[in-house]
N, C-alpha and C. Protein backbone atom coordinates (compact mmCIF):
# COMPACT_ATOMS: atom_id res chain seq x y z
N UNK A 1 8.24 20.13 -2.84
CA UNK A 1 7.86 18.80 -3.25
C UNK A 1 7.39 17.97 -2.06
N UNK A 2 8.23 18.00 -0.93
CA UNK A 2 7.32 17.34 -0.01
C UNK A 2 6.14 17.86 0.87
N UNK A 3 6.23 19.03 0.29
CA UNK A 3 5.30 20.02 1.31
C UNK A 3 3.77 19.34 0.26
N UNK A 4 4.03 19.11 -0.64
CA UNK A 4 3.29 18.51 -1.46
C UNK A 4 2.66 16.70 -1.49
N UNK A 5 3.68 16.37 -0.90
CA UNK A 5 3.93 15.47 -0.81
C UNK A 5 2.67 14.82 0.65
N UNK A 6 3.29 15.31 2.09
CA UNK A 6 2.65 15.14 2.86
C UNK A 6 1.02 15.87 3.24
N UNK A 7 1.15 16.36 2.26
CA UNK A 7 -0.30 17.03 1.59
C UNK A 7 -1.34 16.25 1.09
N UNK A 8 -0.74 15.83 0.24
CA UNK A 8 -1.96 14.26 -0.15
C UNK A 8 -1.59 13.45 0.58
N UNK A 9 -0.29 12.90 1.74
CA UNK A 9 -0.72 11.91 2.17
C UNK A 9 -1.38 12.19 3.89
N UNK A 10 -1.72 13.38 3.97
CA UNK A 10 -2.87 13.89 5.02
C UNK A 10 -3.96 13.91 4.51
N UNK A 11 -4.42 14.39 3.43
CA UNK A 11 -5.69 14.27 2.86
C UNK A 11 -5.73 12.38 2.41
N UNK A 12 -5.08 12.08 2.12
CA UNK A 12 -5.18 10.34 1.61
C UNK A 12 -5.95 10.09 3.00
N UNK A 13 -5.24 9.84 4.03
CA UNK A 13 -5.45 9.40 5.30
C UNK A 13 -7.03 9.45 6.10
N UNK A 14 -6.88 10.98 5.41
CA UNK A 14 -8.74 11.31 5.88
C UNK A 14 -9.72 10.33 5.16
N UNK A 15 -9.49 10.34 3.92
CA UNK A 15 -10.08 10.14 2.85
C UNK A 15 -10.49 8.44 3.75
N UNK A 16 -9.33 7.78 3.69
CA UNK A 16 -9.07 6.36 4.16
C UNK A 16 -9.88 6.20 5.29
N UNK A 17 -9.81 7.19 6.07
CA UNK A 17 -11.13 6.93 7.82
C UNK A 17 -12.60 7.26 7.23
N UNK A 18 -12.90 7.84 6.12
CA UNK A 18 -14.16 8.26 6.27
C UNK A 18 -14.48 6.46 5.16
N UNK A 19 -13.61 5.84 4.84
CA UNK A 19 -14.80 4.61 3.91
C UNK A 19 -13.27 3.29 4.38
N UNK A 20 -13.05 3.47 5.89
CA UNK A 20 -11.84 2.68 5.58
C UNK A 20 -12.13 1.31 5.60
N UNK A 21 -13.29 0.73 5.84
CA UNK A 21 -13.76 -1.01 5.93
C UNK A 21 -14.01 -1.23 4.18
N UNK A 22 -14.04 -0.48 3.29
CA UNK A 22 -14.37 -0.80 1.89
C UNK A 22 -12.83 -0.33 1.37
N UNK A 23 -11.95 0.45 1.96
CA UNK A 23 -10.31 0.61 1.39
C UNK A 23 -9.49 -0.42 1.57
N UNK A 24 -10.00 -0.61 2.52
CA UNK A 24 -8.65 -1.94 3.51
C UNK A 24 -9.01 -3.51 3.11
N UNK A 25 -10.30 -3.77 2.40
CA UNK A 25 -10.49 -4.80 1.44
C UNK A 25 -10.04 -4.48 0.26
N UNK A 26 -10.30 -3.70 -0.06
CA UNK A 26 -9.34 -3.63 -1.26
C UNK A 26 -8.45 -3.94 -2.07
N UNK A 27 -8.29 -5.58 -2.67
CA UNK A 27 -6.62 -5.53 -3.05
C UNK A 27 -5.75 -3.96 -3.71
N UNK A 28 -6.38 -3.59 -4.80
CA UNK A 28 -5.66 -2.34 -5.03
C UNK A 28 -5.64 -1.30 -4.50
N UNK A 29 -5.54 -1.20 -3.16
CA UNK A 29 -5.59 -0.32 -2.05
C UNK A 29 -3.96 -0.34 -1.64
N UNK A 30 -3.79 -2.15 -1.99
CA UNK A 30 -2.34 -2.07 -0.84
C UNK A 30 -1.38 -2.23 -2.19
N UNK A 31 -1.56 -2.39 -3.45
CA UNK A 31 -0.96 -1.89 -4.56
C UNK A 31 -0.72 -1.04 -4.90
N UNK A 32 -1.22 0.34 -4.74
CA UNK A 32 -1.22 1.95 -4.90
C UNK A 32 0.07 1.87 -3.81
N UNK A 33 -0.13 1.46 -2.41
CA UNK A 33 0.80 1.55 -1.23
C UNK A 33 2.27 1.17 -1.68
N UNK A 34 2.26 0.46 -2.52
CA UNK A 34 3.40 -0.43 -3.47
C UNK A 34 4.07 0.96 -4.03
N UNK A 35 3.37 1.12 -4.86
CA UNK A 35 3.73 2.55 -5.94
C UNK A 35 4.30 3.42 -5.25
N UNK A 36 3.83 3.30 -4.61
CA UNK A 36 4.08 4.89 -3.65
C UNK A 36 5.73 4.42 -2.44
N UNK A 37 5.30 3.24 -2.01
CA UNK A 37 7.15 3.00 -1.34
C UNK A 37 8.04 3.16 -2.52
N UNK A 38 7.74 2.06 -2.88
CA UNK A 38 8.96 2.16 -4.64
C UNK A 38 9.07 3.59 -4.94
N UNK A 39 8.12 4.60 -5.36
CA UNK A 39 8.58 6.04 -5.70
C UNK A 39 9.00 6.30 -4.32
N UNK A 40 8.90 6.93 -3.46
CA UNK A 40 9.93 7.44 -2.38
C UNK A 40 11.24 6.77 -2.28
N UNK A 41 11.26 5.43 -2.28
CA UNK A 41 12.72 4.87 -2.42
C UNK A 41 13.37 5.25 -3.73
N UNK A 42 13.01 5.09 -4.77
CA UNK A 42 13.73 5.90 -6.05
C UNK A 42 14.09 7.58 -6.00
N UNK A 43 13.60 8.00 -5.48
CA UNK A 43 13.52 9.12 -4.74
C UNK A 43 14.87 9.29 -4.57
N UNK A 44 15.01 8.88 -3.16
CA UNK A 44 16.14 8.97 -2.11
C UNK A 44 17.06 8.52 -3.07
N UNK A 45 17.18 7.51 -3.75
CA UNK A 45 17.70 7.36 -4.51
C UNK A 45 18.69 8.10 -5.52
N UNK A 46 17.59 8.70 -6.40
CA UNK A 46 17.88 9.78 -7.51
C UNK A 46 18.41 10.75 -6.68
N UNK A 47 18.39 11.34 -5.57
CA UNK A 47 18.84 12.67 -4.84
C UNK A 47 20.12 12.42 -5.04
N UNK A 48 20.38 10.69 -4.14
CA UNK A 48 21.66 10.28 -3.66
C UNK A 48 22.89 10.43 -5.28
N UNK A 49 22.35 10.08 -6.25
CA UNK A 49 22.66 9.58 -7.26
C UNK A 49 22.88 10.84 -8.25
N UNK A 50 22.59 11.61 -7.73
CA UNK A 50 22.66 12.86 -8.78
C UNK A 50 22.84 13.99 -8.32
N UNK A 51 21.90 14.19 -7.36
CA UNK A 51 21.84 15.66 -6.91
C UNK A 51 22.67 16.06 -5.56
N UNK A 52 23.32 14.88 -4.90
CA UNK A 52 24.34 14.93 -3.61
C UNK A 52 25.39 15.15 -4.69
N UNK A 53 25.48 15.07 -6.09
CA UNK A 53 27.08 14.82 -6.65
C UNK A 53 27.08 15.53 -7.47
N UNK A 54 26.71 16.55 -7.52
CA UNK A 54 26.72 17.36 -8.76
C UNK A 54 28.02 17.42 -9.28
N UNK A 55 27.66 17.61 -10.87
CA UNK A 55 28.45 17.73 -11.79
C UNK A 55 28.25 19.02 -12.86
N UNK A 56 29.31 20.09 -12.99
CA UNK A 56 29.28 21.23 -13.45
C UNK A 56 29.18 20.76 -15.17
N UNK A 57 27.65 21.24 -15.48
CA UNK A 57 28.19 21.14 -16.98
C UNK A 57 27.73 19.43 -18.07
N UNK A 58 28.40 18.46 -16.83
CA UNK A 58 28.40 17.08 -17.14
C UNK A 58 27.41 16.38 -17.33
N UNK A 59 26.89 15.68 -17.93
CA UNK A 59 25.66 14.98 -18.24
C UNK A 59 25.56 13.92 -16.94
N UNK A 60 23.61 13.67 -16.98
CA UNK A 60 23.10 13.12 -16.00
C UNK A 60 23.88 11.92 -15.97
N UNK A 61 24.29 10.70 -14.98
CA UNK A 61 24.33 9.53 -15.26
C UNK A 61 23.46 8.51 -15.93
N UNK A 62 24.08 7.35 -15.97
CA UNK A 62 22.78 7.06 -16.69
C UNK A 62 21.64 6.30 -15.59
N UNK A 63 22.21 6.02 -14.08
CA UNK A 63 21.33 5.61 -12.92
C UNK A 63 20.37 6.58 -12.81
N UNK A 64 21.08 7.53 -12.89
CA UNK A 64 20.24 8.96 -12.35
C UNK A 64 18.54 8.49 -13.65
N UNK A 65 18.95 8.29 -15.20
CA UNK A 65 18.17 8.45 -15.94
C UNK A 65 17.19 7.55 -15.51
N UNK A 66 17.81 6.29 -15.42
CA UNK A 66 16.57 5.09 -15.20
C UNK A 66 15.96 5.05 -14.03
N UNK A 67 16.26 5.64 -12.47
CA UNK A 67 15.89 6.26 -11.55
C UNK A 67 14.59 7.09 -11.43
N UNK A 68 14.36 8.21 -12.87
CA UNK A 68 13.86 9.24 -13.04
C UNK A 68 12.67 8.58 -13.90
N UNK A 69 13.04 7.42 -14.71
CA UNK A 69 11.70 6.68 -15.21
C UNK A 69 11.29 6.07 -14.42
N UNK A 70 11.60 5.10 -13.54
CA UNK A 70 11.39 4.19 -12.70
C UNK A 70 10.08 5.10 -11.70
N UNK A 71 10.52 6.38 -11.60
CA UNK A 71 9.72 7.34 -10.64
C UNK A 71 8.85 7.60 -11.26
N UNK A 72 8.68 7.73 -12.68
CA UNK A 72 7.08 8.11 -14.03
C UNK A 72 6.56 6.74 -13.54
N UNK A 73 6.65 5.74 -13.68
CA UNK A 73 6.33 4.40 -14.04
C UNK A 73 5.49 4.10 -12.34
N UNK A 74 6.58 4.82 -11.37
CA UNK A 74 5.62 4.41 -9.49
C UNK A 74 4.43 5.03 -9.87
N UNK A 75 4.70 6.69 -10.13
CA UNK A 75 3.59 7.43 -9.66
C UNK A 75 2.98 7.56 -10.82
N UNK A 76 3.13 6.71 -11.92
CA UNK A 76 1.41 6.59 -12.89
C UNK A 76 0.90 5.55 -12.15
N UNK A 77 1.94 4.28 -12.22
CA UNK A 77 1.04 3.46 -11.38
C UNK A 77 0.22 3.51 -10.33
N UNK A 78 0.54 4.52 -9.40
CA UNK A 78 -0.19 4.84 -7.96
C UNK A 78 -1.08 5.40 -8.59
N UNK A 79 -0.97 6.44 -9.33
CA UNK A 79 -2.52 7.45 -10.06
C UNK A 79 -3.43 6.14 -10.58
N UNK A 80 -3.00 5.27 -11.26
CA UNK A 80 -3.39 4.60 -11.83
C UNK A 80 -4.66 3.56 -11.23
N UNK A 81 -3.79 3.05 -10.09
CA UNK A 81 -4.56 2.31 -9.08
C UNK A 81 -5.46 2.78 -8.15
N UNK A 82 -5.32 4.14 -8.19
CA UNK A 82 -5.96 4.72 -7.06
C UNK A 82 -7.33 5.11 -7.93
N UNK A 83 -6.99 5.08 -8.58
CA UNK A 83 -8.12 5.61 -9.76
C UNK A 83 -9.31 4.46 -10.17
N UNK A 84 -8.54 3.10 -10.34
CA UNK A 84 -9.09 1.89 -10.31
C UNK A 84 -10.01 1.40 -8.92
N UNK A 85 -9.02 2.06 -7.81
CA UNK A 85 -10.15 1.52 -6.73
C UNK A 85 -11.68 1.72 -6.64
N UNK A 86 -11.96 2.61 -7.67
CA UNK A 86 -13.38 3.07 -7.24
C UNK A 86 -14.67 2.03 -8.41
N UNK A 87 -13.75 0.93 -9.21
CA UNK A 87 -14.24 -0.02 -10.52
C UNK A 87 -13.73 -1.31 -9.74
N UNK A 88 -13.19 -1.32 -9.09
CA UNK A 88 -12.11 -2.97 -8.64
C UNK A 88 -12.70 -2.78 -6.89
N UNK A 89 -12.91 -4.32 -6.33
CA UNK A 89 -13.50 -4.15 -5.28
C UNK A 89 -14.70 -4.28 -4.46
N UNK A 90 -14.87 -4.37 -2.97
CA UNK A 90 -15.95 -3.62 -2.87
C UNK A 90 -16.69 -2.46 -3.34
N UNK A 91 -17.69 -2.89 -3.15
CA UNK A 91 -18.46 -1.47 -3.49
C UNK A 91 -18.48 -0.64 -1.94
N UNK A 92 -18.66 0.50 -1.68
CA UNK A 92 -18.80 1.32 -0.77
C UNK A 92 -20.21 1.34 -0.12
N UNK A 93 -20.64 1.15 1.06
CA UNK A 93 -22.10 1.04 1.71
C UNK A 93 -23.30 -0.24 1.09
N UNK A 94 -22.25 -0.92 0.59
CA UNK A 94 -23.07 -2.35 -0.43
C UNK A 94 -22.83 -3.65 0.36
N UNK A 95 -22.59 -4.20 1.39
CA UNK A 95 -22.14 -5.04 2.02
C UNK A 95 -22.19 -6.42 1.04
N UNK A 96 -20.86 -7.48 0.83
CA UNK A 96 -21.21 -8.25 0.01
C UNK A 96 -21.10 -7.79 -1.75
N UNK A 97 -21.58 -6.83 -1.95
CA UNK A 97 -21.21 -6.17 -3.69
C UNK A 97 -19.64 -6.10 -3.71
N UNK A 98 -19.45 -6.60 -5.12
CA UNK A 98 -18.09 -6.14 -5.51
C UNK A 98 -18.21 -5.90 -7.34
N UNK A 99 -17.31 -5.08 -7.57
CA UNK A 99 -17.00 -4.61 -9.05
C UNK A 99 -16.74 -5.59 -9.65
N UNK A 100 -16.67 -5.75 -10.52
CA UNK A 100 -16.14 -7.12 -11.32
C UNK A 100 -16.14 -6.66 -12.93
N UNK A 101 -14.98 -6.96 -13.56
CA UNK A 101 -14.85 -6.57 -14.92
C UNK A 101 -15.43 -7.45 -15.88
């Protein structure tokens, strides 16, 4: 999972130097960034909360449960926004253009 993890956020990074004066205007650039702390902190979280304490047999808690949505809810949102950056914004090589709904 994190091998996965620091996988897209090496490829993110590239991605970010090759158009980074049209990313870094961006409001939903630093909203995706949002998504993405909040999921790693729920994260650490849910590990702490469940998986440091195992229980033979015993049902999840119920932190553990809302933990585990809270983590659907970061990382649609990050898909979500990241997905939006390319409609919301500057435009890319347009100096002055922006998207507008």
């Amino acid at each position: 999972m994190w091998t996965g993890f620091w996988i897209n956020a090496v490829s993110g990074v590239i991605l970010l130097m090759a158009d980074a004066t049209t990313k870094l205007t961006n409001w939903d650039f630093y909203v995706k960034l949002v998504f993405i702390a909040l999921a790693v902190v729920a994260l650490k979280l849910l590990r702490k909360q469940v998986f440091h304490n195992p229980t033979d047999g015993a049902q999840i808690p119920a932190e553990g449960k809302v933990l585990s949505v809270v983590l659907l809810v970061c990382w649609t949102g990050a898909i979500t926004t990241g997905r939006l950056m390319a409609y919301l914004g500057p435009v890319s090589g347009a100096p002055g253009l922006n998207n507008r709904f």
